[in-house]
N, C-alpha and C. Protein backbone atom coordinates (compact mmCIF):
# COMPACT_ATOMS: atom_id res chain seq x y z
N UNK A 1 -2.58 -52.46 62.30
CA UNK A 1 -3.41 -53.16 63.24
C UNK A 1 -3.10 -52.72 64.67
N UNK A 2 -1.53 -52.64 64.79
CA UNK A 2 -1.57 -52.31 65.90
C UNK A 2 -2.18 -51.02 66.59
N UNK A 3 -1.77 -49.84 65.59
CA UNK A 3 -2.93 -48.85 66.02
C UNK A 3 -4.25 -48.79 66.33
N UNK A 4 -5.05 -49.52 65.46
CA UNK A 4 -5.98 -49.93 65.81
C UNK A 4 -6.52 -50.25 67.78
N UNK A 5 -5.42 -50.79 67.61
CA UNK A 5 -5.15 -51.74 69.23
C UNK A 5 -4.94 -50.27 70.35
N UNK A 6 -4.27 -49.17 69.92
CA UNK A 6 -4.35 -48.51 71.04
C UNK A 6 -2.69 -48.51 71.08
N UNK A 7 -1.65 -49.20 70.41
CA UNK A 7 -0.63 -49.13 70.57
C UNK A 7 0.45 -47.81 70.26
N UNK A 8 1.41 -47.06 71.49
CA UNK A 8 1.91 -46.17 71.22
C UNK A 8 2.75 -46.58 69.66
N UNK A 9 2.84 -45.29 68.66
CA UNK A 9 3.31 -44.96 67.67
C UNK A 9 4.87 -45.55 67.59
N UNK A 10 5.45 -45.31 68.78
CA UNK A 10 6.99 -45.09 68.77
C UNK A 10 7.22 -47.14 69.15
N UNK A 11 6.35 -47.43 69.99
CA UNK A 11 6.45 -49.09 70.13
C UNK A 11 6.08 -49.48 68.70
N UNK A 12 5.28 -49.01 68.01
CA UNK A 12 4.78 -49.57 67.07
C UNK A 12 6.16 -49.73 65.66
N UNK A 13 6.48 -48.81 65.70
CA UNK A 13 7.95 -48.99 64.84
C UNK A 13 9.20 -49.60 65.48
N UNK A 14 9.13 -49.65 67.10
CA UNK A 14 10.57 -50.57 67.45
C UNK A 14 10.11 -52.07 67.10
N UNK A 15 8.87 -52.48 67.03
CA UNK A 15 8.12 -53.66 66.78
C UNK A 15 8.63 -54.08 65.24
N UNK A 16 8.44 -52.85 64.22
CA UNK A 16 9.10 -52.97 63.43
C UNK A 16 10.23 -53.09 62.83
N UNK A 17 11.47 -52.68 64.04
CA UNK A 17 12.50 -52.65 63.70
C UNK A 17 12.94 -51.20 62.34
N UNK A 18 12.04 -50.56 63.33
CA UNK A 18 12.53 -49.26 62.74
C UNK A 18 13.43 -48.37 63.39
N UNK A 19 14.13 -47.63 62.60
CA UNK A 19 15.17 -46.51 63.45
C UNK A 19 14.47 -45.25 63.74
N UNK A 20 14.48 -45.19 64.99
CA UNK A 20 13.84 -44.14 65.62
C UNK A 20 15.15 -43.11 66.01
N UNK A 21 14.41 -41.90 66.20
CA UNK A 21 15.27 -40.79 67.55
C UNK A 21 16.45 -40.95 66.55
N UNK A 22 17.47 -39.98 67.35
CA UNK A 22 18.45 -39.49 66.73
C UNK A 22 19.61 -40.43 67.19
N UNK A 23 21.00 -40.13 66.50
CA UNK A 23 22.08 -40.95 66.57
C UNK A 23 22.34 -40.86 68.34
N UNK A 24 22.05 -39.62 68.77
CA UNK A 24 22.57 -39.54 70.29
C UNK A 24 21.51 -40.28 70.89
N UNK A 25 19.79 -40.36 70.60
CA UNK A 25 19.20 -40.74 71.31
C UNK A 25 19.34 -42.61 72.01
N UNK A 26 20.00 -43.05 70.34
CA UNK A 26 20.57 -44.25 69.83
C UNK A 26 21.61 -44.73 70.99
N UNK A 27 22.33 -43.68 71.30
CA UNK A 27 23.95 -44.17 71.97
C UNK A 27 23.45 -44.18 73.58
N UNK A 28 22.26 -42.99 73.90
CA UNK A 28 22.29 -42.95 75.33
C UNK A 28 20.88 -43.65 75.66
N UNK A 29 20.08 -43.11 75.22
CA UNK A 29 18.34 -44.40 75.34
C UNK A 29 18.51 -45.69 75.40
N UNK A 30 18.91 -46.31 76.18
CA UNK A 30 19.34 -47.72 75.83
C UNK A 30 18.43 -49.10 75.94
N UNK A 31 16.88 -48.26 76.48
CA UNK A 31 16.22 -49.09 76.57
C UNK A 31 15.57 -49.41 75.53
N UNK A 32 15.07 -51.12 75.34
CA UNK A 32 14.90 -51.82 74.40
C UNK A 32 13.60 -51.76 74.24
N UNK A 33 12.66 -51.26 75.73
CA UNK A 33 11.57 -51.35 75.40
C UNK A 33 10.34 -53.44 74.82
N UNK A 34 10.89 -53.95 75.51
CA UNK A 34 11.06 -55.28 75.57
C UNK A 34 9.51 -55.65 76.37
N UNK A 35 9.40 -55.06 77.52
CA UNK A 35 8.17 -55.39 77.95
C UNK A 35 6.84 -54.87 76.82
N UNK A 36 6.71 -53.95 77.15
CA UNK A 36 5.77 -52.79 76.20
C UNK A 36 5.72 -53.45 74.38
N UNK A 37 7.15 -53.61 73.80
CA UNK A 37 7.24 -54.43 72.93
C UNK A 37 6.16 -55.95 72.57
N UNK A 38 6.63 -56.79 73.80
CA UNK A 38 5.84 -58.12 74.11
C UNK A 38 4.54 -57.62 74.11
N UNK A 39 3.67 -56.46 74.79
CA UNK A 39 2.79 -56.33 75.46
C UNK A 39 1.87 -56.27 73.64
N UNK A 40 3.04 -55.23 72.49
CA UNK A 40 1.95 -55.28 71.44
C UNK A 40 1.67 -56.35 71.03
N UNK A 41 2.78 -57.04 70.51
CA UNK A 41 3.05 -58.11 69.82
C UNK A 41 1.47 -58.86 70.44
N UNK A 42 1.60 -59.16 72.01
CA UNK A 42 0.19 -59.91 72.47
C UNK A 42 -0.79 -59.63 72.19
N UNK A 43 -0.96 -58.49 71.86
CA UNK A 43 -2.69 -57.79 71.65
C UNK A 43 -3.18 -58.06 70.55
N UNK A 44 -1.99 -58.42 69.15
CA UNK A 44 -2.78 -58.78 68.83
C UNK A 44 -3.33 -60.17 68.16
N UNK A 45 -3.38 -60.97 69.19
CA UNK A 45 -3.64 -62.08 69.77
C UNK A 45 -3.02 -63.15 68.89
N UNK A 46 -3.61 -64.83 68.54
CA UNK A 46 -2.81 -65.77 68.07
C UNK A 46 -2.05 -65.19 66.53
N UNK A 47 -0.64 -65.92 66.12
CA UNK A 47 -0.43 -66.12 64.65
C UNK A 47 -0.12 -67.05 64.42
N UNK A 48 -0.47 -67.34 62.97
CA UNK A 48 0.20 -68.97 63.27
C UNK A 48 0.85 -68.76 61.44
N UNK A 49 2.13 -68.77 61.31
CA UNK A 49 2.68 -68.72 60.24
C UNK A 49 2.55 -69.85 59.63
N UNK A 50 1.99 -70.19 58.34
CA UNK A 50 2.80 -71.69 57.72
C UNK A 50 3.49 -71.06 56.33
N UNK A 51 4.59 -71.78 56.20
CA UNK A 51 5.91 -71.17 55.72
C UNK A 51 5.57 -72.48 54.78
N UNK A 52 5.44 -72.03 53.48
CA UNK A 52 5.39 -73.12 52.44
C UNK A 52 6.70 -73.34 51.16
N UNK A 53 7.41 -74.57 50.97
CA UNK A 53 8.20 -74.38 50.25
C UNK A 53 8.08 -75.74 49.41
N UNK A 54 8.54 -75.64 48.09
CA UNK A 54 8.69 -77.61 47.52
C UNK A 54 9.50 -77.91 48.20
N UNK A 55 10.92 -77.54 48.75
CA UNK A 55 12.07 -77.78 49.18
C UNK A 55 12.59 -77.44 50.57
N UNK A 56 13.26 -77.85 51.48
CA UNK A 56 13.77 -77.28 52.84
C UNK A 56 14.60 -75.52 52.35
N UNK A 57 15.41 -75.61 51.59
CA UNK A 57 15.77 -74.81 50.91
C UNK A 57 15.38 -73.52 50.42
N UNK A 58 14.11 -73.57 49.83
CA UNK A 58 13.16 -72.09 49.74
C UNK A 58 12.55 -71.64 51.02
N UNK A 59 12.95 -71.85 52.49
CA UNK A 59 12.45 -71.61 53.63
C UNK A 59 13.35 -70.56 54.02
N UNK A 60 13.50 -69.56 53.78
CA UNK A 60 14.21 -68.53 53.87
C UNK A 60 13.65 -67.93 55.53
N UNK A 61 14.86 -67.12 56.07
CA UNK A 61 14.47 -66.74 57.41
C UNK A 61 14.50 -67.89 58.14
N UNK A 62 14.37 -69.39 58.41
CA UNK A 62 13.99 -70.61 59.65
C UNK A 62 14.32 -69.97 60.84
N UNK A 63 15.56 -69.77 60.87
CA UNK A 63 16.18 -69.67 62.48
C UNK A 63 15.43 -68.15 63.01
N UNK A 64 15.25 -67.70 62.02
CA UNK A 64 14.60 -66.22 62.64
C UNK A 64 13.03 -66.35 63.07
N UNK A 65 12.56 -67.25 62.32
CA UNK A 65 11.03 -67.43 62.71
C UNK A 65 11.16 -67.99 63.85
N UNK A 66 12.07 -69.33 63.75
CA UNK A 66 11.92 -70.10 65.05
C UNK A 66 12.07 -69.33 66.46
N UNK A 67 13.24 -68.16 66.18
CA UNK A 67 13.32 -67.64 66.85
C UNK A 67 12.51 -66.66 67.85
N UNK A 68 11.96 -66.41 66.97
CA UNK A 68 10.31 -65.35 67.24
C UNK A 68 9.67 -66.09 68.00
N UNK A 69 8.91 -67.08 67.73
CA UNK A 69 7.71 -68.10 68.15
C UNK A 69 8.49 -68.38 69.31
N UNK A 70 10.47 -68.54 70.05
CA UNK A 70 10.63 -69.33 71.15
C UNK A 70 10.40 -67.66 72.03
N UNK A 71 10.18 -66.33 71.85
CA UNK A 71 10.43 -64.94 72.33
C UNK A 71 8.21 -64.71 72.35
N UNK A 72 7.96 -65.65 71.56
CA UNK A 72 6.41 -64.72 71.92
C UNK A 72 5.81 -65.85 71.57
N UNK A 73 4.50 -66.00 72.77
CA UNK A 73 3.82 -67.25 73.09
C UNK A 73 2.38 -67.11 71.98
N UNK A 74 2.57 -66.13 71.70
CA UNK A 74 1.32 -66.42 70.84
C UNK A 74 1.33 -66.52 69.15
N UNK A 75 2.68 -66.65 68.79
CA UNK A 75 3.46 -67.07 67.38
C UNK A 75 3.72 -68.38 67.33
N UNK A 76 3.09 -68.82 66.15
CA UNK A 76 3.39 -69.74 65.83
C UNK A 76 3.85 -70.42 64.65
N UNK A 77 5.07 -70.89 64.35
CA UNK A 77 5.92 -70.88 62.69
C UNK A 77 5.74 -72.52 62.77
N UNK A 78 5.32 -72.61 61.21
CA UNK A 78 5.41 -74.56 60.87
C UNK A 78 5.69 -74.43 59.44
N UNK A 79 6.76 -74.93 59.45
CA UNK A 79 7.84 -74.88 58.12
C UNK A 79 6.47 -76.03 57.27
N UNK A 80 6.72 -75.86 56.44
CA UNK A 80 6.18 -77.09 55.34
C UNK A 80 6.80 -77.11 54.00
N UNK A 81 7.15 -78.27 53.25
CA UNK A 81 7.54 -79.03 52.26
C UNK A 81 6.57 -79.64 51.70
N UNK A 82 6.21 -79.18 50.16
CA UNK A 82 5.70 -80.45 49.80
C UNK A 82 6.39 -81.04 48.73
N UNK A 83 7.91 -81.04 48.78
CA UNK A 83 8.52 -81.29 47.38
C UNK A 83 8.26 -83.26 47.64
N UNK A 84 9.17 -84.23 47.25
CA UNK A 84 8.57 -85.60 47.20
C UNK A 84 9.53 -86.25 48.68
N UNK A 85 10.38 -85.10 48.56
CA UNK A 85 11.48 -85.69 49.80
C UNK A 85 11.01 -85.20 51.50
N UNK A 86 10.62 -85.88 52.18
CA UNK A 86 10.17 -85.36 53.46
C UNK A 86 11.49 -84.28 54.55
N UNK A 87 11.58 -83.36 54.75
CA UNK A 87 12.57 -82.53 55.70
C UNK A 87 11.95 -82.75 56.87
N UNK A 88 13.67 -83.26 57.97
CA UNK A 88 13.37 -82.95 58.99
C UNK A 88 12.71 -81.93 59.26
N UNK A 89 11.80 -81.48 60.53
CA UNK A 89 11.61 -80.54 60.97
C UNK A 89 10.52 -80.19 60.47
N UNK A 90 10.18 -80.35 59.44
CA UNK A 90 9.38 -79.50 58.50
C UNK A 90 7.87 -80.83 58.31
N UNK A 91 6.50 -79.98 58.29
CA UNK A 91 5.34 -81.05 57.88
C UNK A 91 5.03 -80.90 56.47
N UNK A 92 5.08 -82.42 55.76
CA UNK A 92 5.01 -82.48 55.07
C UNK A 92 3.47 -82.48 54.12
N UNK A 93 3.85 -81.43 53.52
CA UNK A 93 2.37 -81.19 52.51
C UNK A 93 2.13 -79.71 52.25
N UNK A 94 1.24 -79.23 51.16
CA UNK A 94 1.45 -77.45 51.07
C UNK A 94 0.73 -76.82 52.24
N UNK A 95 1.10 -75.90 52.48
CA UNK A 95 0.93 -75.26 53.86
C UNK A 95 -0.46 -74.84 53.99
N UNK A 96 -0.79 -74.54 52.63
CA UNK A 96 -2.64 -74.02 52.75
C UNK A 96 -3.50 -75.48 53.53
N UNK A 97 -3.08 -76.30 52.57
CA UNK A 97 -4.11 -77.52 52.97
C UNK A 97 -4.22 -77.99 54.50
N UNK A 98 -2.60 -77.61 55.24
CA UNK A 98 -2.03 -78.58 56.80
C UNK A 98 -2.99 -76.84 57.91
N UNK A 99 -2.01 -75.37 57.01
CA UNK A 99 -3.01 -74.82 57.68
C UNK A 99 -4.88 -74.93 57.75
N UNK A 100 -5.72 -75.20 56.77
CA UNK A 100 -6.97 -75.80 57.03
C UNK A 100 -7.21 -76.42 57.26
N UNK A 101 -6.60 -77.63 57.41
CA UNK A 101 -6.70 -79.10 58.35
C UNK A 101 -6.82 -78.25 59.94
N UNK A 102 -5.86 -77.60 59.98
CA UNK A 102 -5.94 -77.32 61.51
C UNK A 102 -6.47 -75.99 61.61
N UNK A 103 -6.88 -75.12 61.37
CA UNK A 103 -8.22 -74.14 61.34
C UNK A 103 -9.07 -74.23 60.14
N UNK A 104 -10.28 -74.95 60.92
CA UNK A 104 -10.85 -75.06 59.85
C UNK A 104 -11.99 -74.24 59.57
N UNK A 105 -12.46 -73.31 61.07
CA UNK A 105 -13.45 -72.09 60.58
C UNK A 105 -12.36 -70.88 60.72
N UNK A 106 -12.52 -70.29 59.93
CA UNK A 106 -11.63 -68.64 59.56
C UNK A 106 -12.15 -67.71 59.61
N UNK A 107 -13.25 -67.63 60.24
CA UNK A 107 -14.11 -66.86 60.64
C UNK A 107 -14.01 -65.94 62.08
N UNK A 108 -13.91 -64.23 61.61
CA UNK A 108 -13.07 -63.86 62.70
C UNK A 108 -11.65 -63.42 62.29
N UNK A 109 -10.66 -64.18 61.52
CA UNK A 109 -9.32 -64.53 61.49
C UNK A 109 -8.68 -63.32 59.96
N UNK A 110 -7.74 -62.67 60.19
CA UNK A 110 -7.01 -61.83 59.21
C UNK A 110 -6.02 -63.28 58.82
N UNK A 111 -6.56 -63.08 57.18
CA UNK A 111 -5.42 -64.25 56.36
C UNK A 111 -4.60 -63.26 55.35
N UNK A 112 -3.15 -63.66 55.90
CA UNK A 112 -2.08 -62.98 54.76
C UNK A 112 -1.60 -63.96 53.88
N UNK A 113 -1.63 -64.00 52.57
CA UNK A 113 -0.99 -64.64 51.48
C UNK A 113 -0.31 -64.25 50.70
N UNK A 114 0.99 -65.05 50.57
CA UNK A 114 2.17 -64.55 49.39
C UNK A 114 2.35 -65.98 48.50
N UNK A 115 2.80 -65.15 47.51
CA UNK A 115 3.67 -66.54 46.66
C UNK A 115 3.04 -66.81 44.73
N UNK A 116 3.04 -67.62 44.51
CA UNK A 116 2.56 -67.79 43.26
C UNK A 116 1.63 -67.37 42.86
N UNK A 117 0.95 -66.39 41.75
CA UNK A 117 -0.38 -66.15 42.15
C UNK A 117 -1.46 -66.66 41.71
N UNK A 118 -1.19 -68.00 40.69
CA UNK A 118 -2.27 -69.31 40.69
C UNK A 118 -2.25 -69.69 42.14
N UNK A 119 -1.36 -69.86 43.05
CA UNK A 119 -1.51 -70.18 43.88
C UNK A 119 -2.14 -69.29 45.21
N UNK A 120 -1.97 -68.10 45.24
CA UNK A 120 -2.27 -67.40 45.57
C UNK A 120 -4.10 -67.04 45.68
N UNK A 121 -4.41 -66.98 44.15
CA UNK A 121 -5.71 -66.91 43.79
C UNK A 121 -6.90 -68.09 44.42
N UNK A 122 -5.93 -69.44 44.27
CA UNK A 122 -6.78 -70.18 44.52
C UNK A 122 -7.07 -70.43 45.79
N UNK A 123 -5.48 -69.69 47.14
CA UNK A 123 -5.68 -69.76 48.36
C UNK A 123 -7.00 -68.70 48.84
N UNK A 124 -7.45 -67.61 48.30
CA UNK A 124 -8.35 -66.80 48.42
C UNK A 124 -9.62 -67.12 48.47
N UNK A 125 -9.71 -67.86 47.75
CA UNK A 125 -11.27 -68.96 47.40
C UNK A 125 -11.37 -69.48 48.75
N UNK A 126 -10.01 -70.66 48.63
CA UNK A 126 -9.96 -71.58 49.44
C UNK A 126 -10.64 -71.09 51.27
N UNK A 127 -9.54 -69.91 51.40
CA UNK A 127 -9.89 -69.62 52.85
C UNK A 127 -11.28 -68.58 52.95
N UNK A 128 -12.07 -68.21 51.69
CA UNK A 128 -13.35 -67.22 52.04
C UNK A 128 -13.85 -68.29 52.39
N UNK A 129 -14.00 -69.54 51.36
CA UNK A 129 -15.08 -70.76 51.65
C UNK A 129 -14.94 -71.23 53.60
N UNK A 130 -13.57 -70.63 53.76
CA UNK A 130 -13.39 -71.71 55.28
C UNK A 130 -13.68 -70.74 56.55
N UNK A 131 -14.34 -69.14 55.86
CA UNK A 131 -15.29 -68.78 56.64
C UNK A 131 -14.41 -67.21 56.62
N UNK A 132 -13.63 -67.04 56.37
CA UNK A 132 -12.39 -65.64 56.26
C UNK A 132 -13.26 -64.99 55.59
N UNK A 133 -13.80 -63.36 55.92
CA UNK A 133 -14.21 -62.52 55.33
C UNK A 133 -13.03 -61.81 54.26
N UNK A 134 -14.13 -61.83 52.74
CA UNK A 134 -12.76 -61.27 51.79
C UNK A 134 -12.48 -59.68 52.62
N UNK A 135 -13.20 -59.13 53.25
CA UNK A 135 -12.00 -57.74 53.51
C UNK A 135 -11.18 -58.14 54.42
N UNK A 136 -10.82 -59.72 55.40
CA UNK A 136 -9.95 -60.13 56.19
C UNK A 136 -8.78 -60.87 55.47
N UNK A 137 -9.02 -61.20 54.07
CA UNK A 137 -7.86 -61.81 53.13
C UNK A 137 -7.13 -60.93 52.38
N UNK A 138 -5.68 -60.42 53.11
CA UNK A 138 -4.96 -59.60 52.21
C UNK A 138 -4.01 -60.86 51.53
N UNK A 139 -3.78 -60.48 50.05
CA UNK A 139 -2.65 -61.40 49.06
C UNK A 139 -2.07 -60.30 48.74
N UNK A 140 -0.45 -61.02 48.19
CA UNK A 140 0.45 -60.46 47.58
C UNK A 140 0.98 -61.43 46.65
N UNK A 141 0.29 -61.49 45.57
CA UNK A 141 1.14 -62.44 44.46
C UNK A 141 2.16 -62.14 44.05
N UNK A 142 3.14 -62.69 43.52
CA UNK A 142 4.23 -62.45 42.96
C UNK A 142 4.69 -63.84 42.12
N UNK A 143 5.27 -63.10 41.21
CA UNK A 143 5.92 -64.34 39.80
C UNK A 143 7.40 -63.98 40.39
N UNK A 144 8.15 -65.09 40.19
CA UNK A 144 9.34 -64.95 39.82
C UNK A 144 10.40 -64.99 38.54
């Protein structure tokens, strides 16, 4: 996407947290590239993660998401639980339903989905009906 956007190649992998340049370029280049960084990350415009788990526990990464969303204004991470026990911090209910409560046309909008793939399948439905073009719904099911 970001190419798409016009974004240099070499930002586009520090974005990724890829290893670029050579071991020397590593020791003496010391710039982080931090502005230019921010500048992709912005272009391409809102995200809004919802992180779905039964449990506080299957929320793998927290402090790193949180972390992201407090470094870039246009990220946005909302843990969710829907096991029977409410977690601090976290809104309670599966994340598809709290994310369509709160966007409810998807129209326009790239939807990424992971996770169960009954669950998965049925999030696909769910968000074409809420206006998401299927070539804007990428899934990745997975069983465990």
């Amino acid at each position: 996407m970001m190419q798409k956007l016009k974004v240099n190649r070499e930002v586009i992998n520090l974005c990724q947290n890829h290893v670029i340049g050579s071991k020397v370029d590593r020791v003496y280049l010391l710039d982080d590239y931090a502005d230019e960084k921010r500048e992709a990350w912005n272009k391409l415009g809102e995200i809004h993660l919802y992180h779905g788990s039964r449990h506080r526990g299957g929320l793998y990464l927290e402090a790193e998401l949180a972390q992201l969303m407090s470094r870039h204004k246009n990220f946005s991470y909302v843990p969710c639980t829907s096991g029977d026990e409410p977690a601090a911090g976290c809104l309670p209910g599966r994340a598809l339903d709290l994310a369509l409560a709160r966007h409810q046309d998807l129209g326009g909008w790239r939807v990424y989905l992971c996770g169960n793939p009954d669950m998965v399948n049925s999030a696909k439905r769910k968000t074409f009906f809420a206006g998401a073009s299927l070539k804007d719904i990428h899934a990745d099911p997975f069983g465990f």
